[in-house]
PDB file of N, CA and C in Angstrom:
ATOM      1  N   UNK A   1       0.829  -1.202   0.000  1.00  0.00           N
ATOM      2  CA  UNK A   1       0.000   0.000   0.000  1.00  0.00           C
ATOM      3  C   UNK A   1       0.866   1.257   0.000  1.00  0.00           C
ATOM      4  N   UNK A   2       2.073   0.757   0.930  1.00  0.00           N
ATOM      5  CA  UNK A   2       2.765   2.390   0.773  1.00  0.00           C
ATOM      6  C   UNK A   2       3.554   2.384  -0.623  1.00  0.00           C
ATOM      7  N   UNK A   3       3.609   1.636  -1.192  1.00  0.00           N
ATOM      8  CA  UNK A   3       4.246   1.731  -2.579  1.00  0.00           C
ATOM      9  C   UNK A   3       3.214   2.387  -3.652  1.00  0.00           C
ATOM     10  N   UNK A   4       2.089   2.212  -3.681  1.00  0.00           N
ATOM     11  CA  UNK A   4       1.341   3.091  -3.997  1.00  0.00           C
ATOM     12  C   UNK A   4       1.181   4.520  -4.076  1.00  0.00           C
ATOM     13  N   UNK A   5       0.874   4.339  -3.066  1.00  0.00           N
ATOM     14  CA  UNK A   5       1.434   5.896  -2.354  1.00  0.00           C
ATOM     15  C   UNK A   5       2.401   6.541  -2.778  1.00  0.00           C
ATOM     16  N   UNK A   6       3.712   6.296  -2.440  1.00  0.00           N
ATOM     17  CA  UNK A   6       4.764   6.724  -2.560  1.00  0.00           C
ATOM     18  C   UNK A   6       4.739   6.933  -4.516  1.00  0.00           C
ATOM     19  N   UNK A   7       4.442   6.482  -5.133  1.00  0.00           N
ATOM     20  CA  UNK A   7       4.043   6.294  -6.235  1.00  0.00           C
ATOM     21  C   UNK A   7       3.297   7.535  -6.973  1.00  0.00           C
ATOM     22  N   UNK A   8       1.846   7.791  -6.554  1.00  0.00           N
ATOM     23  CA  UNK A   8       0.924   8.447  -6.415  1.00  0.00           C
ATOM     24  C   UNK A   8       1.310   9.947  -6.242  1.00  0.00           C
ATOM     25  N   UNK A   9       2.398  10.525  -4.921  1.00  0.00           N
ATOM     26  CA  UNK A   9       2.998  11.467  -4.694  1.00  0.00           C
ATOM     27  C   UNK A   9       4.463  11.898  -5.693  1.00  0.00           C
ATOM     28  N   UNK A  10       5.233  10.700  -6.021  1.00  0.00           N
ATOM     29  CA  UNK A  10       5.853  11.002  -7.598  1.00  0.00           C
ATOM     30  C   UNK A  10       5.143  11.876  -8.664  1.00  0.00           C
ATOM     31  N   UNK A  11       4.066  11.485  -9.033  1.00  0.00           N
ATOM     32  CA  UNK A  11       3.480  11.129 -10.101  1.00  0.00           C
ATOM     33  C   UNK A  11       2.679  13.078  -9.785  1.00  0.00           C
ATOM     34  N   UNK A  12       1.929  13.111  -8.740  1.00  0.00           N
ATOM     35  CA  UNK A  12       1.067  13.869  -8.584  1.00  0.00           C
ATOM     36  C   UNK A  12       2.569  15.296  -8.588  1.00  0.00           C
ATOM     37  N   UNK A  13       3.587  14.971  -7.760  1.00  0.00           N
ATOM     38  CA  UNK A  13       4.810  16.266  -8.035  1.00  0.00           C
ATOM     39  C   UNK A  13       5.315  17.101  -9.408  1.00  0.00           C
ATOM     40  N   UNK A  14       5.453  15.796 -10.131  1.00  0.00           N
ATOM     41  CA  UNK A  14       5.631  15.478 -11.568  1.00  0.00           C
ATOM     42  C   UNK A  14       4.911  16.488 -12.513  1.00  0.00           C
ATOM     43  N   UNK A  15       3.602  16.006 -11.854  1.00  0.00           N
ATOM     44  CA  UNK A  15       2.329  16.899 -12.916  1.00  0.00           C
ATOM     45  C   UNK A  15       1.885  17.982 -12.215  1.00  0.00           C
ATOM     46  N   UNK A  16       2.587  18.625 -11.444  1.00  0.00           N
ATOM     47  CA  UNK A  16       2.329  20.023 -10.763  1.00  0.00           C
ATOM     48  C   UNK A  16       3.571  20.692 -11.345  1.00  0.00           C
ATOM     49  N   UNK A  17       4.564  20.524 -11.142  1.00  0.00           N
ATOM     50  CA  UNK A  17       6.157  20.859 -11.771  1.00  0.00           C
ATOM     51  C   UNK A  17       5.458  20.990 -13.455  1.00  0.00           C
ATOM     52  N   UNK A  18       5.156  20.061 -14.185  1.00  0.00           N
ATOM     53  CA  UNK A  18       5.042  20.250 -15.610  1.00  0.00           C
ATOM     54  C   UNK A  18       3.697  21.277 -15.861  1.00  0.00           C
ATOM     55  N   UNK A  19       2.625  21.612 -15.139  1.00  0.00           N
ATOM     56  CA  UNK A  19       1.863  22.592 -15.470  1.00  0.00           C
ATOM     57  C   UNK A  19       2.306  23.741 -14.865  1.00  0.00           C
ATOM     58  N   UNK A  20       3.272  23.894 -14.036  1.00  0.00           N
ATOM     59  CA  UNK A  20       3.649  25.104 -13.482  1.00  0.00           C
ATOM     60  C   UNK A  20       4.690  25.722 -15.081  1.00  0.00           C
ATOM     61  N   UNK A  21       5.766  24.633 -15.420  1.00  0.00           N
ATOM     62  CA  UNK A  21       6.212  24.744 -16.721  1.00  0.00           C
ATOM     63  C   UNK A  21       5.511  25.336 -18.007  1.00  0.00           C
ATOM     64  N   UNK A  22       4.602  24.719 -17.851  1.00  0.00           N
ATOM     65  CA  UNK A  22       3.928  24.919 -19.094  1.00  0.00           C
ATOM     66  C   UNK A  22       3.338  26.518 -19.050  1.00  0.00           C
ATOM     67  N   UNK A  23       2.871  26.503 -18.019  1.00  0.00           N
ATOM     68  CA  UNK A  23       1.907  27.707 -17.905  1.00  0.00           C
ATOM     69  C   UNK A  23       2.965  29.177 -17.717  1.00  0.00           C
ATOM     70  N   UNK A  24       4.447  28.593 -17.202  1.00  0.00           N
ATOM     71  CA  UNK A  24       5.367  29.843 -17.925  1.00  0.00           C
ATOM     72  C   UNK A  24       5.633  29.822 -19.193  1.00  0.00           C
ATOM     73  N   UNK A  25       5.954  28.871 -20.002  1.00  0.00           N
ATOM     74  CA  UNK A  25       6.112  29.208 -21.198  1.00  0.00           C
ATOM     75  C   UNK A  25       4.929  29.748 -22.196  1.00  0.00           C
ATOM     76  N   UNK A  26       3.714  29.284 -21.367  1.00  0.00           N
ATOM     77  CA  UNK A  26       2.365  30.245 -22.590  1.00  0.00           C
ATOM     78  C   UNK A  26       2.258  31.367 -22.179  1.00  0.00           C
ATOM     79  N   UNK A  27       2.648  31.947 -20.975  1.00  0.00           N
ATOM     80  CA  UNK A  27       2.707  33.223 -20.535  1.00  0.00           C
ATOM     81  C   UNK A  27       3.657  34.312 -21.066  1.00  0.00           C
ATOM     82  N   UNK A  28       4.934  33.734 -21.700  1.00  0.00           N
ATOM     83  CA  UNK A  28       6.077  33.889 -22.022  1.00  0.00           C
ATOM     84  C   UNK A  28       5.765  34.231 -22.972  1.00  0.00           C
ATOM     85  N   UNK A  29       5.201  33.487 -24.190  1.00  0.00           N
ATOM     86  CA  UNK A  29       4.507  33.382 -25.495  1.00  0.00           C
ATOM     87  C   UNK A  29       3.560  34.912 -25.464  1.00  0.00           C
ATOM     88  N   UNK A  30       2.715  34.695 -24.932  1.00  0.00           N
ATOM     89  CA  UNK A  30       1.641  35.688 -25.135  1.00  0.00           C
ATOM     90  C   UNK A  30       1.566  36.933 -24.608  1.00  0.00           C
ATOM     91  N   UNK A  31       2.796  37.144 -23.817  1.00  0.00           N
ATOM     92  CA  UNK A  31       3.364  38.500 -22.747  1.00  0.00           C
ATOM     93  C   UNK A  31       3.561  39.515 -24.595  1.00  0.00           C
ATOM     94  N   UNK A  32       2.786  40.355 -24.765  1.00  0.00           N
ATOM     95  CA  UNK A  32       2.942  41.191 -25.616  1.00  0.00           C
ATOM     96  C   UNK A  32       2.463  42.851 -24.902  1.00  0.00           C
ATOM     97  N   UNK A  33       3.000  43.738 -25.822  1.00  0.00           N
ATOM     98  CA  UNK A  33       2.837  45.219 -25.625  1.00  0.00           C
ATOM     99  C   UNK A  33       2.186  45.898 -26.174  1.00  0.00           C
ATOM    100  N   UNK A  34       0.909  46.688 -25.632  1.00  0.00           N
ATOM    101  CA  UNK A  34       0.202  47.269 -26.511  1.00  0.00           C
ATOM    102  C   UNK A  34       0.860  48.500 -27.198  1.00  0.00           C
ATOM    103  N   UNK A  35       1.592  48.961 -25.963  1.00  0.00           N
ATOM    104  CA  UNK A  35       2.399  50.369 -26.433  1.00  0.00           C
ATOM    105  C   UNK A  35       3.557  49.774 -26.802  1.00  0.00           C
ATOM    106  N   UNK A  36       4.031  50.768 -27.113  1.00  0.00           N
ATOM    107  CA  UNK A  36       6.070  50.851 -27.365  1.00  0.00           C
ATOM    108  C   UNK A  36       6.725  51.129 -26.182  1.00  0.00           C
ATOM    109  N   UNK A  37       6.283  51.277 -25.528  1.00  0.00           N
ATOM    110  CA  UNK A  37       7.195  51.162 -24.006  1.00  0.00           C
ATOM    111  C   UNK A  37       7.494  50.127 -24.074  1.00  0.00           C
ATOM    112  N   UNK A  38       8.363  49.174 -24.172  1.00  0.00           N
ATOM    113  CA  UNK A  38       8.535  48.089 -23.723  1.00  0.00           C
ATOM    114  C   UNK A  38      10.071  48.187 -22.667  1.00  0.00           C
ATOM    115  N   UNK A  39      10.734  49.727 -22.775  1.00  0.00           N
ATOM    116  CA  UNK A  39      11.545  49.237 -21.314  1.00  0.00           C
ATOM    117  C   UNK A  39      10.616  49.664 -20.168  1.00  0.00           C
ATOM    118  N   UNK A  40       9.970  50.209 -20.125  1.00  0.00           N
ATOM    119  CA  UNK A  40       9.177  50.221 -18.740  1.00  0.00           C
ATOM    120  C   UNK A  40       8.318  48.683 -18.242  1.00  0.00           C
ATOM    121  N   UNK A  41       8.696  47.656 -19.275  1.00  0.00           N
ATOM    122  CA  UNK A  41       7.757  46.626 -18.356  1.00  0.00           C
ATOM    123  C   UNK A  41       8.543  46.070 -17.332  1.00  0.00           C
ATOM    124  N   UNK A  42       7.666  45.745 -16.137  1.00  0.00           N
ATOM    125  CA  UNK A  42       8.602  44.723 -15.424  1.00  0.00           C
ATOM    126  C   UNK A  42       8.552  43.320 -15.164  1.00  0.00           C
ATOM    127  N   UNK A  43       8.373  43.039 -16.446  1.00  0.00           N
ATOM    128  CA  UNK A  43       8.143  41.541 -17.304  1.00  0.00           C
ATOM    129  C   UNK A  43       9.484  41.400 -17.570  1.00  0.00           C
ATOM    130  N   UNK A  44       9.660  41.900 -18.690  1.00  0.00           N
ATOM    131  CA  UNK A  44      11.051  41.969 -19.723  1.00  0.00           C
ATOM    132  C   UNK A  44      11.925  42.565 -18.710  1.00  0.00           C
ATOM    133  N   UNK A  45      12.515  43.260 -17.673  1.00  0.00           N
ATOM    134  CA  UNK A  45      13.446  43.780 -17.166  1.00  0.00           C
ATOM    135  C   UNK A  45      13.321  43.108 -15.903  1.00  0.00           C
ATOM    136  N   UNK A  46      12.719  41.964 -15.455  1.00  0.00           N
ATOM    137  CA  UNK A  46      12.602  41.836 -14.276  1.00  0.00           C
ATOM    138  C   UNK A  46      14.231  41.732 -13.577  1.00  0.00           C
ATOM    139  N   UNK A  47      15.241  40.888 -14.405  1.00  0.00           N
ATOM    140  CA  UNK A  47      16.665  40.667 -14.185  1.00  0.00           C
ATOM    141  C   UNK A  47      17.464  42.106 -13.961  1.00  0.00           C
ATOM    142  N   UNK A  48      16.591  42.996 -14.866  1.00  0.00           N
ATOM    143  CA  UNK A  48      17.630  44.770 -14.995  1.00  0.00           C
ATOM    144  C   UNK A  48      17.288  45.139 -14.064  1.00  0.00           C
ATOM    145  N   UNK A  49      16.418  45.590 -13.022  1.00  0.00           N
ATOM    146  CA  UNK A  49      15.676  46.184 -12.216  1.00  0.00           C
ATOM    147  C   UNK A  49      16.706  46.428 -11.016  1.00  0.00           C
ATOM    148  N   UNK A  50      17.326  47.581 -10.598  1.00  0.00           N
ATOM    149  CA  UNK A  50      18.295  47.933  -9.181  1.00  0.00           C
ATOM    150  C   UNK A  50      17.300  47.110  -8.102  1.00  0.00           C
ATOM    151  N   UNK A  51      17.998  47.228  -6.997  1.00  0.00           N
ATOM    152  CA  UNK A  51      17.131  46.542  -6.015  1.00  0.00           C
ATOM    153  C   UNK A  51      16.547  48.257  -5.230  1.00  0.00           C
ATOM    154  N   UNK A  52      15.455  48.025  -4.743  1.00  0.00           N
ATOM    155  CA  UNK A  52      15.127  49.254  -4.017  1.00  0.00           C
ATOM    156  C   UNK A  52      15.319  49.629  -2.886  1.00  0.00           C
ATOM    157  N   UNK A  53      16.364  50.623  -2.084  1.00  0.00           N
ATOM    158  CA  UNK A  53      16.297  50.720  -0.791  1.00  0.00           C
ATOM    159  C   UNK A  53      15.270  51.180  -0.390  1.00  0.00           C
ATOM    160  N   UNK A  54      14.689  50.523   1.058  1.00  0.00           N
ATOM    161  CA  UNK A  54      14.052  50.700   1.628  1.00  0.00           C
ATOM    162  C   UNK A  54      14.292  52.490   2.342  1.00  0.00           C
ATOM    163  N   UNK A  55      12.905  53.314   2.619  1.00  0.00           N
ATOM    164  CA  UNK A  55      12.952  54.452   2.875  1.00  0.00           C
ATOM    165  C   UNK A  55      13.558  54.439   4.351  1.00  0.00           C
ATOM    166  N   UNK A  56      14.777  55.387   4.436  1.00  0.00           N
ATOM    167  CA  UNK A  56      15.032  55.863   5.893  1.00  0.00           C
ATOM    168  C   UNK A  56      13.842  56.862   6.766  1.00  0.00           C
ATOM    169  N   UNK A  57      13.318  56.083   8.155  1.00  0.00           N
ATOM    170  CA  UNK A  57      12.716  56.782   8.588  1.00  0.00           C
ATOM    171  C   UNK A  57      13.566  57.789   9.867  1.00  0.00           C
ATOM    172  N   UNK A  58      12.990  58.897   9.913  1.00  0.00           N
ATOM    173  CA  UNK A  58      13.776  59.291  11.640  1.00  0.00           C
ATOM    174  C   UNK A  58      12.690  59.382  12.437  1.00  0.00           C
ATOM    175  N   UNK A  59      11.604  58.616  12.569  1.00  0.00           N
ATOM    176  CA  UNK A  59      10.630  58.586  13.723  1.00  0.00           C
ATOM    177  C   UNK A  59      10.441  57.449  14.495  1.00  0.00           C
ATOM    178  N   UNK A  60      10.695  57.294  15.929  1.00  0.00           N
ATOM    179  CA  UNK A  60      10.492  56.247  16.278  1.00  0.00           C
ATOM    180  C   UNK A  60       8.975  55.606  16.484  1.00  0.00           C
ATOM    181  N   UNK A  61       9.166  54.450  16.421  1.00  0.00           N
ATOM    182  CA  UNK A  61       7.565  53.978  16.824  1.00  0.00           C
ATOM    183  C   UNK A  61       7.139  54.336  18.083  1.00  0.00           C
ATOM    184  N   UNK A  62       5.843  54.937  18.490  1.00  0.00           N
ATOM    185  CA  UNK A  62       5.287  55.216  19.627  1.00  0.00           C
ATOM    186  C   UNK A  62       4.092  54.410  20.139  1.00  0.00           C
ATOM    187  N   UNK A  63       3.800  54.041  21.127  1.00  0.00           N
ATOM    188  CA  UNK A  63       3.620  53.589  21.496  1.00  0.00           C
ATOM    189  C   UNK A  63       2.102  54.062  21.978  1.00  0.00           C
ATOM    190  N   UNK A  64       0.792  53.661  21.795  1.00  0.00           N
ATOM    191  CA  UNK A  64      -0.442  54.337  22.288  1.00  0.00           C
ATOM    192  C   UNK A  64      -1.274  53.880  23.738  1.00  0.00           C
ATOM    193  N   UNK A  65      -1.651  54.520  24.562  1.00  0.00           N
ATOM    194  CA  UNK A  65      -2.142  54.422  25.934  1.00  0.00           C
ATOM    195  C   UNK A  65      -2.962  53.253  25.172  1.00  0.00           C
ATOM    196  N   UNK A  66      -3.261  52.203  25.955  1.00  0.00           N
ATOM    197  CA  UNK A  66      -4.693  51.465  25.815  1.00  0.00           C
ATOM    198  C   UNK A  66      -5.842  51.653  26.701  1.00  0.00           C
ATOM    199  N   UNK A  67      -5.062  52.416  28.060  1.00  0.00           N
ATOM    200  CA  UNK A  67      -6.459  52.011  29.501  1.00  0.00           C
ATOM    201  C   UNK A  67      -5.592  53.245  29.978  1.00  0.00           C
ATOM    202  N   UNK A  68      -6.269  54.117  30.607  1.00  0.00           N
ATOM    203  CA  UNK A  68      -5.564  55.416  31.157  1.00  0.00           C
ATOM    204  C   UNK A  68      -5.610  54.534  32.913  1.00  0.00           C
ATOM    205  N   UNK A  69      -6.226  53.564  33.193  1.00  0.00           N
ATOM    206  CA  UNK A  69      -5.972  53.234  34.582  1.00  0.00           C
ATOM    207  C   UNK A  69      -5.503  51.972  34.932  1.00  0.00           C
ATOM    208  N   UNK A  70      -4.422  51.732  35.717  1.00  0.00           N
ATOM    209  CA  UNK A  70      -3.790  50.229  35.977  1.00  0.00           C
ATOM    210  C   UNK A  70      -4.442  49.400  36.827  1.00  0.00           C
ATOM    211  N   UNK A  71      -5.446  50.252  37.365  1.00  0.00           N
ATOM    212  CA  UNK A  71      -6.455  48.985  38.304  1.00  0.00           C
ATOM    213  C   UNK A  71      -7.579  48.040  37.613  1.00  0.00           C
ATOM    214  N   UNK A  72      -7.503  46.905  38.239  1.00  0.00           N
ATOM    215  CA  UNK A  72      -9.119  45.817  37.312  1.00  0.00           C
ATOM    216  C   UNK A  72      -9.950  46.227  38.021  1.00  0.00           C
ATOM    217  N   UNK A  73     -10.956  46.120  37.095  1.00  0.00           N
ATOM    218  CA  UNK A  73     -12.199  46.823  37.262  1.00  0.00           C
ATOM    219  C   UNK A  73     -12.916  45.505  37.992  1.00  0.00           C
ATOM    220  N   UNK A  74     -13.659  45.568  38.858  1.00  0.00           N
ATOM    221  CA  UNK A  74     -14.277  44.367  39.289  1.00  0.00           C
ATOM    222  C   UNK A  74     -15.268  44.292  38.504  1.00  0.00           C
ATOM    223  N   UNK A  75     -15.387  42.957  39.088  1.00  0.00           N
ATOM    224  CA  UNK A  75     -16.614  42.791  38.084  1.00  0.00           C
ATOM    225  C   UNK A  75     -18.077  43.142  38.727  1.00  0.00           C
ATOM    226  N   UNK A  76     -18.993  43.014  38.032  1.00  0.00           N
ATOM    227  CA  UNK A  76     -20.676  43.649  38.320  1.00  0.00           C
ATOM    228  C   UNK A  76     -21.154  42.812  39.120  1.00  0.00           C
ATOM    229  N   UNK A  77     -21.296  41.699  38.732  1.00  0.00           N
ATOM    230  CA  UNK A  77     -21.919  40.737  39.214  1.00  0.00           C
ATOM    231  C   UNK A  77     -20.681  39.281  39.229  1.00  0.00           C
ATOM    232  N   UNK A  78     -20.667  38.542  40.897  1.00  0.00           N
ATOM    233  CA  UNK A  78     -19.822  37.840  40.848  1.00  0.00           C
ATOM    234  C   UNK A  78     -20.430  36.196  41.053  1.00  0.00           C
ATOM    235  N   UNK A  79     -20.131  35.516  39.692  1.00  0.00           N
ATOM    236  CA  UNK A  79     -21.032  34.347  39.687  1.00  0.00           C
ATOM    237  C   UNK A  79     -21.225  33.249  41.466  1.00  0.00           C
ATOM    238  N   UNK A  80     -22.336  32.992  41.477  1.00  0.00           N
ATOM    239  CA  UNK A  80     -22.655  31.840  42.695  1.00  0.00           C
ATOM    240  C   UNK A  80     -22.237  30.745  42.209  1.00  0.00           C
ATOM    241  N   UNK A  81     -21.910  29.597  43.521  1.00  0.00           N
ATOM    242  CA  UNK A  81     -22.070  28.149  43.051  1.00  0.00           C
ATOM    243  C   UNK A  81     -23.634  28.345  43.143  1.00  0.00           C
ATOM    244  N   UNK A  82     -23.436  27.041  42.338  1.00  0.00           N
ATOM    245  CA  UNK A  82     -24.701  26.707  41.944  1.00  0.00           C
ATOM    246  C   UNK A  82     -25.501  25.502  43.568  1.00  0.00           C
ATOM    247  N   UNK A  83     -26.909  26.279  43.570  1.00  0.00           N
ATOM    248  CA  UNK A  83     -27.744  25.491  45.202  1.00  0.00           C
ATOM    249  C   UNK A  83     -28.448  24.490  44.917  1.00  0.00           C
ATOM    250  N   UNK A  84     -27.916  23.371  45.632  1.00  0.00           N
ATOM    251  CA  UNK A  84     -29.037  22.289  45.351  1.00  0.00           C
ATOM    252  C   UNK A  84     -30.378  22.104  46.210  1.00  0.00           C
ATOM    253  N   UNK A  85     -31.296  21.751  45.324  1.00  0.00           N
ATOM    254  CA  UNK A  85     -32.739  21.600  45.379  1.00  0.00           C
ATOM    255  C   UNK A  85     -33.216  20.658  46.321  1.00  0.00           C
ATOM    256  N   UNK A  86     -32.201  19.674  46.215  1.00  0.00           N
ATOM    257  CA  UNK A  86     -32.618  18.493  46.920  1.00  0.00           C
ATOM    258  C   UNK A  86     -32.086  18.232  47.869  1.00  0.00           C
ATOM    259  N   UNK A  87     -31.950  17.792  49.071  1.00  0.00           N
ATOM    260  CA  UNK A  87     -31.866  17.838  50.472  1.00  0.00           C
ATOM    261  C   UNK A  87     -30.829  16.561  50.140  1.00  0.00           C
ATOM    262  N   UNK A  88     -29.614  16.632  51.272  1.00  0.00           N
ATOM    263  CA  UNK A  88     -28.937  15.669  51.112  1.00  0.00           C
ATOM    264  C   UNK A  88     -29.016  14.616  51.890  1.00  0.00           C
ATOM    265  N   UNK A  89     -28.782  12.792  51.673  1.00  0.00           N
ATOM    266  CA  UNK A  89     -29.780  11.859  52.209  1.00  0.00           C
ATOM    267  C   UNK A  89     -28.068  11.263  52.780  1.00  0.00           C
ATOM    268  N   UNK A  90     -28.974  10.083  53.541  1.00  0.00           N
ATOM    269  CA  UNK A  90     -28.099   9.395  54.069  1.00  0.00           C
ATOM    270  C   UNK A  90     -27.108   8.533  52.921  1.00  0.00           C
ATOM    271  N   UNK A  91     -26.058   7.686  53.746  1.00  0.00           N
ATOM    272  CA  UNK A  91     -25.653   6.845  52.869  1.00  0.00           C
ATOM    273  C   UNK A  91     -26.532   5.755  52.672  1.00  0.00           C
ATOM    274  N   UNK A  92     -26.503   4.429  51.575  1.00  0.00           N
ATOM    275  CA  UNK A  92     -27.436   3.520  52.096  1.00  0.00           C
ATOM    276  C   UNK A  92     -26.580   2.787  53.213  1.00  0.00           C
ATOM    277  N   UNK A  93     -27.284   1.599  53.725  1.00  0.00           N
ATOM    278  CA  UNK A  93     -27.063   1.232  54.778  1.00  0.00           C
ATOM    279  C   UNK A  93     -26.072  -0.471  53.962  1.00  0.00           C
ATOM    280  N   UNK A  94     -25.372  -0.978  54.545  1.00  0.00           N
ATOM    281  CA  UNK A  94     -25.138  -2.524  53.513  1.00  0.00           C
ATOM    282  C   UNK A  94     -25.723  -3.595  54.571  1.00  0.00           C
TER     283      UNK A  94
END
C-alpha cells in the first residue's frame, strides 16, 4: 500500500512541476505590448531592475495608551455556586 502511495505522490509532483512549466512558457509566449514602451515593463526587465532601498525613517515607533488606569475593574456581578434543590440523604445502609 505504501508503494502506492509513494508512487501516487511522484506522479502527482511530476504533474504540478510540468503545469507550473507549461503555464510559464504560454505566458512567455503571449506576454505582448500594446504600447512601445517596452523598457518600462517589469516583465522583460525583471533581471535589470536595481534593487530598491528601503525608505530611511527618523521617527520612532510610539507607542499608544490602551487604559488610562492600571487597576481591574471588578466585576458587576460575581457568579454563585450553583444550590441544590434536593436535600442531602443518608448513605445507604449494607
Amino acid at each position: 500500500m505504501t508503494r502506492k502511495r509513494s508512487i501516487r505522490l511522484v506522479v502527482a509532483a511530476v504533474a504540478v512541476l510540468m503545469l507550473l512549466v507549461f503555464a510559464t512558457t504560454i505566458g512567455g509566449i503571449w506576454h505582448h505590448h500594446a504600447s512601445s514602451s517596452e523598457a518600462a515593463c517589469p516583465i522583460c526587465h525583471l533581471n535589470h531592475q536595481p534593487v530598491q532601498r528601503p525608505v530611511a525613517t527618523t521617527r520612532a515607533p510610539s507607542l499608544a495608551v490602551a487604559r488610562s488606569s492600571l487597576e481591574a475593574s471588578a466585576p458587576a456581578e460575581a457568579p454563585a455556586p450553583p444550590i441544590r434543590a434536593v436535600p442531602a440523604r443518608a448513605p445507604p445502609s449494607a
